[in-house]
C-alpha atoms as a PDB file:
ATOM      1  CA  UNK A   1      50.400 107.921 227.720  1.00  0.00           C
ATOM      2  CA  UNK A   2      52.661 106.119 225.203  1.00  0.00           C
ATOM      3  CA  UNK A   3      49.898 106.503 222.697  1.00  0.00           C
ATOM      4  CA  UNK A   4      49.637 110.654 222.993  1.00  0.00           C
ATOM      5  CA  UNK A   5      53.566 110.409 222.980  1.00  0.00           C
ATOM      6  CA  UNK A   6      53.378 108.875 219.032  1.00  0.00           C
ATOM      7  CA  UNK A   7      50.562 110.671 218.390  1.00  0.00           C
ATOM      8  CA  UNK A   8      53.125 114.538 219.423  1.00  0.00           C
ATOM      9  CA  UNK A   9      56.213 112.645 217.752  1.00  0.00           C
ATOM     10  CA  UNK A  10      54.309 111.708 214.970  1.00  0.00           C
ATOM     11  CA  UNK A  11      53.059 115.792 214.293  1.00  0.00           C
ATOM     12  CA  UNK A  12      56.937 116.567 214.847  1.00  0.00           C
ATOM     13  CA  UNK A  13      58.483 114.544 212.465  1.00  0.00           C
ATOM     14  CA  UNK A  14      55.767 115.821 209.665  1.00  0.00           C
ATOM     15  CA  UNK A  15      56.705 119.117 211.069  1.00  0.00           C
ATOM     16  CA  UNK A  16      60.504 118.602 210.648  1.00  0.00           C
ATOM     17  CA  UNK A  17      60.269 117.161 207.220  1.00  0.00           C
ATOM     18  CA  UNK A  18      58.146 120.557 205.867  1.00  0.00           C
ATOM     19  CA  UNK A  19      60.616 122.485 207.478  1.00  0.00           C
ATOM     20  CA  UNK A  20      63.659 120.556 205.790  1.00  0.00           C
ATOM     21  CA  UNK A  21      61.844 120.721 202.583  1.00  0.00           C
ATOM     22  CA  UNK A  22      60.996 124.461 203.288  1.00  0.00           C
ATOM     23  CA  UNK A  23      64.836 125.711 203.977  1.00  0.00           C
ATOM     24  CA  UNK A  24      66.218 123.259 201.309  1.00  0.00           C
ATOM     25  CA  UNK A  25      68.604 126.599 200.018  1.00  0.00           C
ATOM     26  CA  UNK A  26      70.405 126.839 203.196  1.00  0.00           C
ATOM     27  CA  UNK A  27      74.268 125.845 202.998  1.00  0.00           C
ATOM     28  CA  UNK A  28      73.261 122.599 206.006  1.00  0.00           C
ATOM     29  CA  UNK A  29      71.189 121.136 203.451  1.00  0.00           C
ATOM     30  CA  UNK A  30      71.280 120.726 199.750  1.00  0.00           C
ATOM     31  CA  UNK A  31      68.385 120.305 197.562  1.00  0.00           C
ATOM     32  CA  UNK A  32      69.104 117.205 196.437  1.00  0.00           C
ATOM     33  CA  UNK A  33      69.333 115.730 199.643  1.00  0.00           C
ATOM     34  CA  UNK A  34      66.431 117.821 201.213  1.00  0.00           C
ATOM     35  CA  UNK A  35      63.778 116.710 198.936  1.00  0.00           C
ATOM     36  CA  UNK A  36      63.753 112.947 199.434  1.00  0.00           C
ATOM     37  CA  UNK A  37      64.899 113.467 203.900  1.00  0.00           C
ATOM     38  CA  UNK A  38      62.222 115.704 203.821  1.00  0.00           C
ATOM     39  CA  UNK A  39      59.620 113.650 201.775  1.00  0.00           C
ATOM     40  CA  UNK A  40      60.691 110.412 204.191  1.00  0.00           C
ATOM     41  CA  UNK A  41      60.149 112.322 207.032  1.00  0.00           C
ATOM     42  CA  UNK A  42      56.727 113.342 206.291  1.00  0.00           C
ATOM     43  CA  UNK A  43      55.635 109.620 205.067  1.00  0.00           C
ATOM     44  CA  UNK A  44      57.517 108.266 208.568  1.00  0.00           C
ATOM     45  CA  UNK A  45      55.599 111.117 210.604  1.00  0.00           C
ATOM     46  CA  UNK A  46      51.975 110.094 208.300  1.00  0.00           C
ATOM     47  CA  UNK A  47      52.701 106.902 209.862  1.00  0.00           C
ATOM     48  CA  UNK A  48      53.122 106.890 213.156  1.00  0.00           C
ATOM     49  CA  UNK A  49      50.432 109.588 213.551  1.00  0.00           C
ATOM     50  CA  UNK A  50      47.930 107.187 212.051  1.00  0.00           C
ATOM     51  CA  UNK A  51      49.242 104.358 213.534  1.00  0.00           C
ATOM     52  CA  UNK A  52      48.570 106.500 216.958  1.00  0.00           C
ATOM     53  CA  UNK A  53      45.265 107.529 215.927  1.00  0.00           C
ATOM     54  CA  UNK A  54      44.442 103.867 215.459  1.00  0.00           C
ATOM     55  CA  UNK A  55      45.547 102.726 218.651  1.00  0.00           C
ATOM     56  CA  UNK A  56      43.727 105.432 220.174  1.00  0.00           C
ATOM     57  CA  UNK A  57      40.189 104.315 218.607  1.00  0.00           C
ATOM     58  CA  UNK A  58      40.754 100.635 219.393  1.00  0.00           C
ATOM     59  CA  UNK A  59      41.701 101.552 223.234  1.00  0.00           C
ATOM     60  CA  UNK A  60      37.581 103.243 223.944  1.00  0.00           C
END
């Protein structure tokens, strides 16, 4: 169970940092801010998915 669970977080915190990067003209976020919280988002989210996918194949 734990496994899906990174595997969902891991899609949603790619998905966040897109939409950070996406709606970087908004007056919450600036663009110099939203390009790197965005970009570390995406590389945290690229990790734990494939860090979940791993886990996944090594658990059959």
């Amino acid at each position: 169970m734990y496994k899906w669970l990174s595997l969902i977080v891991g899609f949603l915190y790619i998905a966040f940092g897109i939409f950070v990067v996406a709606y970087r003209y908004s007056r919450i976020i600036e663009s110099n801010i939203a390009y790197p919280l965005g970009g570390l988002l995406v590389v945290y989210g690229v990790f734990r998915f494939v860090r979940a996918i791993i886990a996944l194949r090594n658990d059959d």
